[in-house]
N, C-alpha and C. Protein backbone atom coordinates (compact mmCIF):
# COMPACT_ATOMS: atom_id res chain seq x y z
N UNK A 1 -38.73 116.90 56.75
CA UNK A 1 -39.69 116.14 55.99
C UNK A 1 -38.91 115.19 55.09
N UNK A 2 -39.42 114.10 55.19
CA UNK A 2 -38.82 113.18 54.14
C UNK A 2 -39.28 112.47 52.83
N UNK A 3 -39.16 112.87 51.86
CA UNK A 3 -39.84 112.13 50.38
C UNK A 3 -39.28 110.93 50.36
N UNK A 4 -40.63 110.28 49.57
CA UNK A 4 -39.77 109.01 49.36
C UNK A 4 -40.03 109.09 47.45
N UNK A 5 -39.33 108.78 46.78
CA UNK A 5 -39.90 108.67 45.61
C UNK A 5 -39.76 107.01 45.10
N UNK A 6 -41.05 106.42 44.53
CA UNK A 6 -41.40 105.04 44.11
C UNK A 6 -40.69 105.18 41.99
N UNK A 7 -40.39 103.90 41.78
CA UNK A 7 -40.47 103.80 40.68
C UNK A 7 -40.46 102.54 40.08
N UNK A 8 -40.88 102.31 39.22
CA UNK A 8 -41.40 100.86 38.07
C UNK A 8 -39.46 100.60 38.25
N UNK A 9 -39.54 99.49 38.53
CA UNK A 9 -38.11 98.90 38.78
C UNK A 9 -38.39 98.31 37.27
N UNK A 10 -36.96 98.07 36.59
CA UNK A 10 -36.55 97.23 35.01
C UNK A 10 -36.98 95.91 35.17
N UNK A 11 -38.10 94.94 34.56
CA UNK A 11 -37.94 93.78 34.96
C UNK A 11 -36.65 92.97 35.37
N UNK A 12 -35.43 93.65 34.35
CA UNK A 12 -34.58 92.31 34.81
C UNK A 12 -33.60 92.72 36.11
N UNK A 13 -33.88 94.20 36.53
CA UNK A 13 -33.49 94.29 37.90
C UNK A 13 -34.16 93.53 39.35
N UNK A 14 -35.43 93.19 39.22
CA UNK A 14 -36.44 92.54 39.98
C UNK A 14 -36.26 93.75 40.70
N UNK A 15 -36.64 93.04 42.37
CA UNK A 15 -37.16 94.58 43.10
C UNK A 15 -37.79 94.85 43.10
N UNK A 16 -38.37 95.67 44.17
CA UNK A 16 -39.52 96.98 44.40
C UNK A 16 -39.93 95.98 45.40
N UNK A 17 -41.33 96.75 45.89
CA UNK A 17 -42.00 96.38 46.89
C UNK A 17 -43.03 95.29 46.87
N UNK A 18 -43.49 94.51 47.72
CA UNK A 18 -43.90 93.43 47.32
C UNK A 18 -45.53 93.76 47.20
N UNK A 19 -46.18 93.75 46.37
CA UNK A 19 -48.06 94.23 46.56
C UNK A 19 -48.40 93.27 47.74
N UNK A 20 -49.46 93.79 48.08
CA UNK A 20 -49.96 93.22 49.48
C UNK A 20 -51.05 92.11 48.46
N UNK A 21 -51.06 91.12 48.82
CA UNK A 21 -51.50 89.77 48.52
C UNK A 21 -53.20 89.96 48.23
N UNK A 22 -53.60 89.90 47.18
CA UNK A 22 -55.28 90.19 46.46
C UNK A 22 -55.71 88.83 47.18
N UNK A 23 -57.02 89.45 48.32
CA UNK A 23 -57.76 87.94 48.93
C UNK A 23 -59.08 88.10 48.34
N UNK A 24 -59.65 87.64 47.87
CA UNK A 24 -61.03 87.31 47.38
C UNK A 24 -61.67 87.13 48.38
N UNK A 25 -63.39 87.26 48.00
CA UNK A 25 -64.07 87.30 49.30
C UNK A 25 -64.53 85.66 49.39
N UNK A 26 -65.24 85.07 50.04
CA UNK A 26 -65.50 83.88 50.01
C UNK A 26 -67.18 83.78 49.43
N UNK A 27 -67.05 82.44 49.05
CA UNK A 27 -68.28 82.13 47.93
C UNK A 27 -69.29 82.33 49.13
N UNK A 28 -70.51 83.06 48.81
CA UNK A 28 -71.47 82.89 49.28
C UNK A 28 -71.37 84.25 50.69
N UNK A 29 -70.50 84.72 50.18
CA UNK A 29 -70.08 85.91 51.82
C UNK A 29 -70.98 86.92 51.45
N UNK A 30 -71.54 86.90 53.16
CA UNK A 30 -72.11 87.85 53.45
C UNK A 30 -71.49 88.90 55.09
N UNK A 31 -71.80 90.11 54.89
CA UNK A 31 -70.98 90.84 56.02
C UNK A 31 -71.78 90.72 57.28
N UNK A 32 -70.84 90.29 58.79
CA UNK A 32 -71.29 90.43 59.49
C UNK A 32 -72.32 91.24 60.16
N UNK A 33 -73.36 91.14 61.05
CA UNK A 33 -73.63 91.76 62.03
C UNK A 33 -73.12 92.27 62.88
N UNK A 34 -73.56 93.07 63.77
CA UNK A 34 -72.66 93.83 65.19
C UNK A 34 -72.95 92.36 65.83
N UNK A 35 -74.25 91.95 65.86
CA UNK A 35 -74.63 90.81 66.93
C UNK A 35 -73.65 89.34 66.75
N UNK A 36 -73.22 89.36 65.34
CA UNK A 36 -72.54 88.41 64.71
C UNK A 36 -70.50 88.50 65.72
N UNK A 37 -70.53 90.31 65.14
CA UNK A 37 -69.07 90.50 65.43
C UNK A 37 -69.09 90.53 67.57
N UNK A 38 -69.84 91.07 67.80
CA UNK A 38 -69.76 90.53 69.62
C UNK A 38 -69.49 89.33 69.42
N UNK A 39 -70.68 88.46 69.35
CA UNK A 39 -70.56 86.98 69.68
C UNK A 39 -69.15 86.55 69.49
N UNK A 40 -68.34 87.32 68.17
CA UNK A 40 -67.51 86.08 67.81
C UNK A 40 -66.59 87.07 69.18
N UNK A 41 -66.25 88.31 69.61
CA UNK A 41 -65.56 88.86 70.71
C UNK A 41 -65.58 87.54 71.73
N UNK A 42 -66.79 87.18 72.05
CA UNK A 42 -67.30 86.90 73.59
C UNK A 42 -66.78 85.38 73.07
N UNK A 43 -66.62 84.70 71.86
CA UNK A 43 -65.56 83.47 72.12
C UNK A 43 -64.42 83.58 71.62
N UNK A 44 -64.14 84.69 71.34
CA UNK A 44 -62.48 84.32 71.37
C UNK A 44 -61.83 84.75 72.86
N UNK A 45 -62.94 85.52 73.68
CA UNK A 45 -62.93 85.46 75.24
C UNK A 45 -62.79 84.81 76.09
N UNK A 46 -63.83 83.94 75.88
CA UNK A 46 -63.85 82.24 75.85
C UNK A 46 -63.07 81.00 75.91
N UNK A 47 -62.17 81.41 74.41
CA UNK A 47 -61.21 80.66 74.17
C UNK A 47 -59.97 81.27 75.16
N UNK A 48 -59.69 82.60 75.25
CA UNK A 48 -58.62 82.76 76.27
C UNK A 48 -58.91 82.51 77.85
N UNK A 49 -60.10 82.51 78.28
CA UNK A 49 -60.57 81.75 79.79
C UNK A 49 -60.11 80.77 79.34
N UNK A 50 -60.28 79.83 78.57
CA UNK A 50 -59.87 77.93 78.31
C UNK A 50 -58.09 77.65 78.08
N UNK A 51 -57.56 79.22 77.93
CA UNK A 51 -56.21 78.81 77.89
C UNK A 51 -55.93 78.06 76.64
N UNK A 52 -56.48 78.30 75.54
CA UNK A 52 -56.40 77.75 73.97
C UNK A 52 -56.25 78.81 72.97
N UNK A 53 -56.47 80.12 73.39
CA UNK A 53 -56.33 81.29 72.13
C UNK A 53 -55.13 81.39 72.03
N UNK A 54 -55.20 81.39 70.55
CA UNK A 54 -53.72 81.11 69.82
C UNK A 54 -52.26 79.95 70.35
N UNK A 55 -53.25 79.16 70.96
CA UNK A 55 -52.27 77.79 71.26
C UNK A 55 -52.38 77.25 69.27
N UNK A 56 -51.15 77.13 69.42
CA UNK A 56 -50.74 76.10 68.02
C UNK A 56 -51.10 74.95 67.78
N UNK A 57 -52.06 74.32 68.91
CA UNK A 57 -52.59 72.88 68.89
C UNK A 57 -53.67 72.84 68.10
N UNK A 58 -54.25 74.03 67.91
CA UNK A 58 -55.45 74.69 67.25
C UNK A 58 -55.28 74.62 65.30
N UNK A 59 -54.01 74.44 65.17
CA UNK A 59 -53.62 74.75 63.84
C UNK A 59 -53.21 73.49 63.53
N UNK A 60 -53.41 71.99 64.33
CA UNK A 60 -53.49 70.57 63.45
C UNK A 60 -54.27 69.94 63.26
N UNK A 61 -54.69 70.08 61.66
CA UNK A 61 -55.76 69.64 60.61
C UNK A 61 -55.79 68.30 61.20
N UNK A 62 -55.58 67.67 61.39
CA UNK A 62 -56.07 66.32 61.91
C UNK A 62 -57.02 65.89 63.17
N UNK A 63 -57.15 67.52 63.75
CA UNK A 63 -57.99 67.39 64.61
C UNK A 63 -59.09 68.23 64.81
N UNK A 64 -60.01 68.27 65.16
CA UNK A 64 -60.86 69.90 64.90
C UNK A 64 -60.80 70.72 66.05
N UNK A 65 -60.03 70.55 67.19
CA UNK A 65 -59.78 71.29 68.18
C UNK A 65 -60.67 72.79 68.30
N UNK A 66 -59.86 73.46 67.22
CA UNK A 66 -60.96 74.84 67.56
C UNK A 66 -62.56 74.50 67.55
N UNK A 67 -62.93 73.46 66.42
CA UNK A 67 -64.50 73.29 66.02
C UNK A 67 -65.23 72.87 67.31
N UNK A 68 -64.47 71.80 67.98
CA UNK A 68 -64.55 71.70 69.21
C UNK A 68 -65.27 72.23 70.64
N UNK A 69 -64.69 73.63 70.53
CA UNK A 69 -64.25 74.28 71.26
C UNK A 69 -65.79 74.89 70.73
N UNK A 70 -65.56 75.37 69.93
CA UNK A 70 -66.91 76.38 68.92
C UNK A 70 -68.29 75.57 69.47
N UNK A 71 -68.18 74.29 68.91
CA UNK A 71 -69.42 73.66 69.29
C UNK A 71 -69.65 73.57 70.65
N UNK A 72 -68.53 73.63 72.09
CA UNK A 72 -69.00 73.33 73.19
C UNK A 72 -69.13 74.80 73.62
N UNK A 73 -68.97 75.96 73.03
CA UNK A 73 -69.31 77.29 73.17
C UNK A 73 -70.28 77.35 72.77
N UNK A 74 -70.89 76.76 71.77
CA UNK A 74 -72.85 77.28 71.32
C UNK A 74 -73.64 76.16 72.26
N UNK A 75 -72.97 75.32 72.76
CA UNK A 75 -74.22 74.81 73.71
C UNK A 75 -74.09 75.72 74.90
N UNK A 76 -73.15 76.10 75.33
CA UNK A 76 -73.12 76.58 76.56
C UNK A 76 -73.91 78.45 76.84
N UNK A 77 -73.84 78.78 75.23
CA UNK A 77 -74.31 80.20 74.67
C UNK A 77 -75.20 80.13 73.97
N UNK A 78 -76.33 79.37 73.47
CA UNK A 78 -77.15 79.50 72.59
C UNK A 78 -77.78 80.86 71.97
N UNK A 79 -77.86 81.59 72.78
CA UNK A 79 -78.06 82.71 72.27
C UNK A 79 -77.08 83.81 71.90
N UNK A 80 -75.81 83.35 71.94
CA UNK A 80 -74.92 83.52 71.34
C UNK A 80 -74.00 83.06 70.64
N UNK A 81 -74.31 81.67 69.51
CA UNK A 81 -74.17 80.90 68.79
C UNK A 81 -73.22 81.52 67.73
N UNK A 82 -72.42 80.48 67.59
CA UNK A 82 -71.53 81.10 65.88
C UNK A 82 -71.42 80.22 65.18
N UNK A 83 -72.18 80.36 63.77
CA UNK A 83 -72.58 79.15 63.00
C UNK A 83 -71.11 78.81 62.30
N UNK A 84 -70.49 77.51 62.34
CA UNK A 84 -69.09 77.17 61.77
C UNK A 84 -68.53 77.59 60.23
N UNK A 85 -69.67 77.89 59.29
CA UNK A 85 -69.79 78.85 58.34
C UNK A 85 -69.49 80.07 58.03
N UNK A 86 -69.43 80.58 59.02
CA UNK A 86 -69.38 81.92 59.23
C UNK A 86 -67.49 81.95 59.12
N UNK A 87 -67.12 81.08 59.81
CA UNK A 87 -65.69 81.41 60.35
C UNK A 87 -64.98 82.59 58.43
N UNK A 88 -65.28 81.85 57.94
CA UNK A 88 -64.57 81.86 56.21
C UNK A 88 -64.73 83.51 56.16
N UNK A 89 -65.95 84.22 56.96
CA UNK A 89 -66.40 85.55 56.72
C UNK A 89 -65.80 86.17 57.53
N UNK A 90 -65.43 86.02 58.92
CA UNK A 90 -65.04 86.61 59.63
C UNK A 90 -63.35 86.73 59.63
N UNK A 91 -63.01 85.74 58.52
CA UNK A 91 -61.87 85.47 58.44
C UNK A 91 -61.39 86.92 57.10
N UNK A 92 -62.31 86.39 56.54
CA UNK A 92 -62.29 87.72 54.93
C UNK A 92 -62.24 89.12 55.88
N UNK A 93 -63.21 89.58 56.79
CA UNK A 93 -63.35 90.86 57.25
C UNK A 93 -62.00 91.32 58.04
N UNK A 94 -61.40 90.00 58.81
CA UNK A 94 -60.66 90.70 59.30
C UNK A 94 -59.48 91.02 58.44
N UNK A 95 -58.95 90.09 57.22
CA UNK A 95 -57.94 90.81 56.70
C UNK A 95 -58.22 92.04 55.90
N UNK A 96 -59.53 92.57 55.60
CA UNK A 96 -59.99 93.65 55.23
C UNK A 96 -59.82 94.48 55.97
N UNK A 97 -60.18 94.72 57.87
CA UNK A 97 -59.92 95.52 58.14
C UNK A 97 -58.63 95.89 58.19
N UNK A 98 -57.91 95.31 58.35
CA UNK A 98 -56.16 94.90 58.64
C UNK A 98 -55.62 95.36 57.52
N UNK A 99 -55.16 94.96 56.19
CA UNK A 99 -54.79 94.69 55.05
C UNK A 99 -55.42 95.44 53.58
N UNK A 100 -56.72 95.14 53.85
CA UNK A 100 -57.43 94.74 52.76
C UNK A 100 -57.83 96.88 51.96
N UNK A 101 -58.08 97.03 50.86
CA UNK A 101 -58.15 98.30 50.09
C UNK A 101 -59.59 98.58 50.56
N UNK A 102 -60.12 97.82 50.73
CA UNK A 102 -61.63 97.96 51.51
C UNK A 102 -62.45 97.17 52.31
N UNK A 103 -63.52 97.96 53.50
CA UNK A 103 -64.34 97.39 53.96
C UNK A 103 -65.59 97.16 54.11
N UNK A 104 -66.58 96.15 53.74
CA UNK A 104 -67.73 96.20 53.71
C UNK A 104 -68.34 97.70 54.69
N UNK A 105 -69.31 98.15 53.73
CA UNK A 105 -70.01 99.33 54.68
C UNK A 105 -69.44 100.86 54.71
N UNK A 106 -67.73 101.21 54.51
CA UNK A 106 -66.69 101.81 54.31
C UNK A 106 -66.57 102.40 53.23
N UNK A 107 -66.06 103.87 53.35
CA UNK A 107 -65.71 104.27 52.32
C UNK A 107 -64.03 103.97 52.51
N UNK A 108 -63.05 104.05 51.80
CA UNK A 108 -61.42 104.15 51.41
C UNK A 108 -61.23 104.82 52.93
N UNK A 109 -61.77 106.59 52.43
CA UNK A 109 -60.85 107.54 53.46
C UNK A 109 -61.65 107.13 54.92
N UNK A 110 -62.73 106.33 55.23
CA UNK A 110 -63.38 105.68 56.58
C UNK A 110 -62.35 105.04 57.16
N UNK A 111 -62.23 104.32 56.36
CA UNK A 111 -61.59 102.88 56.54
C UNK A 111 -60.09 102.94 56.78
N UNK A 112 -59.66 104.56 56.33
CA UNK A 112 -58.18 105.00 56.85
C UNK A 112 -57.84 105.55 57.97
N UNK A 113 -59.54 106.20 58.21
CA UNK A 113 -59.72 107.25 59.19
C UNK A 113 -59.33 105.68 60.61
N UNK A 114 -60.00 104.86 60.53
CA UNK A 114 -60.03 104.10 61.74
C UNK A 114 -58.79 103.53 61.91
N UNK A 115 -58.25 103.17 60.82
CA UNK A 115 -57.25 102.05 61.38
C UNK A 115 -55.68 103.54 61.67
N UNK A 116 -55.90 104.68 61.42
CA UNK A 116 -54.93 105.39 62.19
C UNK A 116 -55.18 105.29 63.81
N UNK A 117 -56.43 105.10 64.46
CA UNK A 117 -56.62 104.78 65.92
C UNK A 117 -56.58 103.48 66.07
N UNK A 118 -56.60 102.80 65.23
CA UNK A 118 -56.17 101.29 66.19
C UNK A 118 -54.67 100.98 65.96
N UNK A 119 -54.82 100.31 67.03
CA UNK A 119 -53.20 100.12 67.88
C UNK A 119 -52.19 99.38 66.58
N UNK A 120 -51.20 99.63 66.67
CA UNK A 120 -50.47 99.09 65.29
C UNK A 120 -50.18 98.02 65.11
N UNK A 121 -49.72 97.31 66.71
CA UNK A 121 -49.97 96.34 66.54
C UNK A 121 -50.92 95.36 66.41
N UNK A 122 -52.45 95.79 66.22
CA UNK A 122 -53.59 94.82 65.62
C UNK A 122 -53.32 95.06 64.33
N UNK A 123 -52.90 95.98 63.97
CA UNK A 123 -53.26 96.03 61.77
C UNK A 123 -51.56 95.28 61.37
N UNK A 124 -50.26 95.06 62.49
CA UNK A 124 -49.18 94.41 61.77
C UNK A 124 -49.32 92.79 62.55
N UNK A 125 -50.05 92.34 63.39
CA UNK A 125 -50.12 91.13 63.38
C UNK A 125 -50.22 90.25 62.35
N UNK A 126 -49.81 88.98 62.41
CA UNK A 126 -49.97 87.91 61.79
C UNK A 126 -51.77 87.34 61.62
N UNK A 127 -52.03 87.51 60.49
CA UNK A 127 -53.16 86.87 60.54
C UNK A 127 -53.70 85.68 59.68
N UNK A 128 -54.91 85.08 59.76
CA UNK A 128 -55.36 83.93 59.11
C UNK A 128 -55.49 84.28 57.71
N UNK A 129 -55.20 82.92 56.95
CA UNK A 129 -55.56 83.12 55.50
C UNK A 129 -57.41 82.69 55.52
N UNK A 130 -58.19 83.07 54.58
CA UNK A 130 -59.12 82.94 54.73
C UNK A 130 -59.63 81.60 53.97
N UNK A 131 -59.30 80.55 54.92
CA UNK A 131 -59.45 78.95 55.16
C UNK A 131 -60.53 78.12 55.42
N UNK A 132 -61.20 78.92 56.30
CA UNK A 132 -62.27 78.53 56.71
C UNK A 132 -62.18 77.55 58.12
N UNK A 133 -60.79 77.82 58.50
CA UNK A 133 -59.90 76.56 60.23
C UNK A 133 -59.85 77.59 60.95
N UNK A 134 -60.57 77.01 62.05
CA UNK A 134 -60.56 78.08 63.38
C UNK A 134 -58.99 77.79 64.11
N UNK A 135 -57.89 78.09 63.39
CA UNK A 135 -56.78 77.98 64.17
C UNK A 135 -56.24 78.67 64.92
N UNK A 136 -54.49 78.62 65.01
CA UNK A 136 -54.20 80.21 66.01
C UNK A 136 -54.26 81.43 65.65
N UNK A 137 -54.09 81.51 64.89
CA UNK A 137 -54.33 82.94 64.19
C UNK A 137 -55.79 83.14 64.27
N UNK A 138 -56.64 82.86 63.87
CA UNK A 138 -57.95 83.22 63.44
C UNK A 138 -58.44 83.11 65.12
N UNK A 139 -58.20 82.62 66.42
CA UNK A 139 -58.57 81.99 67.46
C UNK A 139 -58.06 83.71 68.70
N UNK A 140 -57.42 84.48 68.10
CA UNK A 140 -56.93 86.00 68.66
C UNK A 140 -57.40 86.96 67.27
N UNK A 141 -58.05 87.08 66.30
CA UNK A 141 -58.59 88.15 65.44
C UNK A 141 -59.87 88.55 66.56
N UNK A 142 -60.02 89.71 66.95
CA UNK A 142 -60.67 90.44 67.39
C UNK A 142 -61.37 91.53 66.58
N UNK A 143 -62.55 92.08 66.58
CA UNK A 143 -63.32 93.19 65.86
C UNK A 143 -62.80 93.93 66.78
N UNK A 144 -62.59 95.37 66.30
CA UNK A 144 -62.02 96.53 67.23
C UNK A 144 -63.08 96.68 67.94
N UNK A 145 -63.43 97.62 69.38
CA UNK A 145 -64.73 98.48 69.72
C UNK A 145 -64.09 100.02 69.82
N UNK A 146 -65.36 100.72 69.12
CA UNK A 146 -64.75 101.98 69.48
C UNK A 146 -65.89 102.48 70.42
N UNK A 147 -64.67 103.57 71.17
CA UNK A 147 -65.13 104.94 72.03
C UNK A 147 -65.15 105.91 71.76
N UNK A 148 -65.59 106.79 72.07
CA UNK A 148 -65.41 108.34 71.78
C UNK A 148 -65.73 109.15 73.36
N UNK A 149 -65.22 110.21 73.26
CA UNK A 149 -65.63 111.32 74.66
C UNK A 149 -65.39 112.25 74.12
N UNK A 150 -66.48 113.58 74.96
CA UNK A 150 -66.58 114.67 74.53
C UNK A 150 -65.39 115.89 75.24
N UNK A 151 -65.11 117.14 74.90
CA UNK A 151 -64.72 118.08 76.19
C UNK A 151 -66.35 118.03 76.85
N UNK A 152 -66.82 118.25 76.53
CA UNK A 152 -68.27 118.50 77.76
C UNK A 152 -68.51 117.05 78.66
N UNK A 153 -68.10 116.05 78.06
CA UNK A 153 -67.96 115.46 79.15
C UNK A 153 -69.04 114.08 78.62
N UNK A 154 -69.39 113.75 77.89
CA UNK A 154 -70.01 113.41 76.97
C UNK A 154 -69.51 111.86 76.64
N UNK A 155 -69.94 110.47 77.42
CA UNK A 155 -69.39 109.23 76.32
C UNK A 155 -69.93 108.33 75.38
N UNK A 156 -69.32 107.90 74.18
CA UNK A 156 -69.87 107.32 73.20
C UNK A 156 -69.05 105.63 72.85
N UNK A 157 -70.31 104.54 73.29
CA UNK A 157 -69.63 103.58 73.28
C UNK A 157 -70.51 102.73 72.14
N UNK A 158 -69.56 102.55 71.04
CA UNK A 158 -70.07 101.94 69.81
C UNK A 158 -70.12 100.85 69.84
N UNK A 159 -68.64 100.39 70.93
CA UNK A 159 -69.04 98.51 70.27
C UNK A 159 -68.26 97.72 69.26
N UNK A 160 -68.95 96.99 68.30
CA UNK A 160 -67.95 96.79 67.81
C UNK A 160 -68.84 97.68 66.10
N UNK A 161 -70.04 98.38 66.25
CA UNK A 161 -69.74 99.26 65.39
C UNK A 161 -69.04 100.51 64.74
N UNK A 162 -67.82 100.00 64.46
CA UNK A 162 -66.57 100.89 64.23
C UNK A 162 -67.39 101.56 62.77
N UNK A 163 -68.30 101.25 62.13
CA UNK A 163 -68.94 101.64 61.22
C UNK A 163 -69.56 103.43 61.32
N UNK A 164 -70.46 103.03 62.14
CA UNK A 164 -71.19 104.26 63.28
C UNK A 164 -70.02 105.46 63.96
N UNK A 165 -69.29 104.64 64.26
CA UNK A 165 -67.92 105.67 64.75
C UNK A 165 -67.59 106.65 64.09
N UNK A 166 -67.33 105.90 63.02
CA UNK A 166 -66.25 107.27 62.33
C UNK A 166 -67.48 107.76 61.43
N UNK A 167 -68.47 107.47 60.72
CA UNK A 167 -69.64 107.72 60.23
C UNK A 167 -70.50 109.55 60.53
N UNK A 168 -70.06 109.25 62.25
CA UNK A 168 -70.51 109.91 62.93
C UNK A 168 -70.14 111.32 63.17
N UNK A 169 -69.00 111.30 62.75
CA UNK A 169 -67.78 112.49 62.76
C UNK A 169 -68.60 113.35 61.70
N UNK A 170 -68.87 113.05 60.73
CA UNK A 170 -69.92 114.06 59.71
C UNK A 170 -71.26 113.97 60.18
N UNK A 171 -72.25 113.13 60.68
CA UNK A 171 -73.77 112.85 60.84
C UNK A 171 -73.66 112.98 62.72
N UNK A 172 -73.50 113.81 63.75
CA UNK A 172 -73.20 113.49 64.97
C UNK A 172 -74.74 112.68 65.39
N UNK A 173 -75.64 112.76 64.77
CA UNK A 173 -77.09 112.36 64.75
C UNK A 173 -76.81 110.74 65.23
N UNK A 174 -76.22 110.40 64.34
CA UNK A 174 -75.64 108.65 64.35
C UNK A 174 -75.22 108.55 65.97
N UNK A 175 -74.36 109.23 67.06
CA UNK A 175 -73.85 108.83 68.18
C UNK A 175 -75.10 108.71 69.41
N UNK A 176 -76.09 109.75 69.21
CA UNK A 176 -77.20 109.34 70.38
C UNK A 176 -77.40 108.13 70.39
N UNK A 177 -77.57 107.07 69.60
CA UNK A 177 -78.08 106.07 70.36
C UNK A 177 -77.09 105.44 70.68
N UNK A 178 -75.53 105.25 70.86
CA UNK A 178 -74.30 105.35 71.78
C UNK A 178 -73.86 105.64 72.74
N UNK A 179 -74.80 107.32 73.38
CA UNK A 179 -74.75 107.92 74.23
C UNK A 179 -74.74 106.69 75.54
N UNK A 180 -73.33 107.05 76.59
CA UNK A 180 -73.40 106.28 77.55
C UNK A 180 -74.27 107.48 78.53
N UNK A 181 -75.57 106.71 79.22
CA UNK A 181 -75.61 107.41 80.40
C UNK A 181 -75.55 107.91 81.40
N UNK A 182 -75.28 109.27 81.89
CA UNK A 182 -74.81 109.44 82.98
C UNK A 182 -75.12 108.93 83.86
N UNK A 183 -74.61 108.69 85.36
CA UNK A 183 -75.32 107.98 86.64
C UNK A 183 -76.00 109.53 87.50
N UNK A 184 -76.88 108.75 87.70
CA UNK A 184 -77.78 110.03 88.53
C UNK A 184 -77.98 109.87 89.72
């Protein structure tokens, strides 16, 4: 077993560890939907069919490339539309789930419980500052989906309510309407 022990370094030694960077939420933020967090799945899907997710061409302000892209995705999806507004929110959530001391909907130990199952490399990627530019970074942020299976044999497909997931571990009430059905 290995301790580590932390301590208040002397100012004039400098040092220590660097705090993870305080992001504010954005004016007027409100937390996604599940219907909100698919949609934005199904274009950053989108964007990798088009051979543009996380191209760097995406990240020069002089052009709106991603907006682009966004707008010729809601004509082609209307009913799966992503209002260009939104980006600023989806941008806040994801360094929350990633980074951030909390997540909308989440308790602390929830919100620890999940990101020990997601892959390490989604929570140490590089991600967007919350800008409100659909660039490269922000153009590969994905909402996790979770699964679950039983020993009896049992599957539970949440989606991208990672909320319901781990929720569920105390309330199992919450997973029936998850329940994948068997084929008969």
């Amino acid at each position: 077993m290995m301790i580590r022990i932390y301590y208040m370094a002397e100012e004039s030694e400098g040092g220590g560890e660097t705090p993870p960077k305080k992001v504010e939420a954005p004016k007027d933020y409100k937390s996604l939907t599940l219907a909100e967090r698919k949609n934005w799945n199904d274009f950053l899907d989108y964007l990798g069919k088009q051979g543009v997710a996380g191209n760097t061409d995406l990240d020069k302000r002089d052009q709106t490339l991603g907006l682009n892209y966004l707008n010729k995705y809601n004509k082609e999806n209307p009913d799966k539309a992503i209002d260009p507004k939104r980006i600023q929110d989806i941008q806040y959530e994801q360094y929350m789930l990633r980074k951030g001391e909390s997540f909308p909907g989440l308790k602390p130990e929830e919100l620890s419980y999940i990101r020990k199952g997601l892959n390490p490399a989604f929570l140490t990627r590089p991600i967007s500052d919350v800008d409100n530019w659909l660039g490269s970074l922000t153009s590969k942020e994905y909402f996790p989906t979770a699964h679950r299976g039983t020993s009896g044999g049992d599957q539970y497909d949440f989606g991208v309510d990672f909320q319901a997931y781990v929720q569920s571990l105390n309330d199992p009430s919450l997973s029936e309407k998850y329940k994948v059905k068997k084929p008969s």
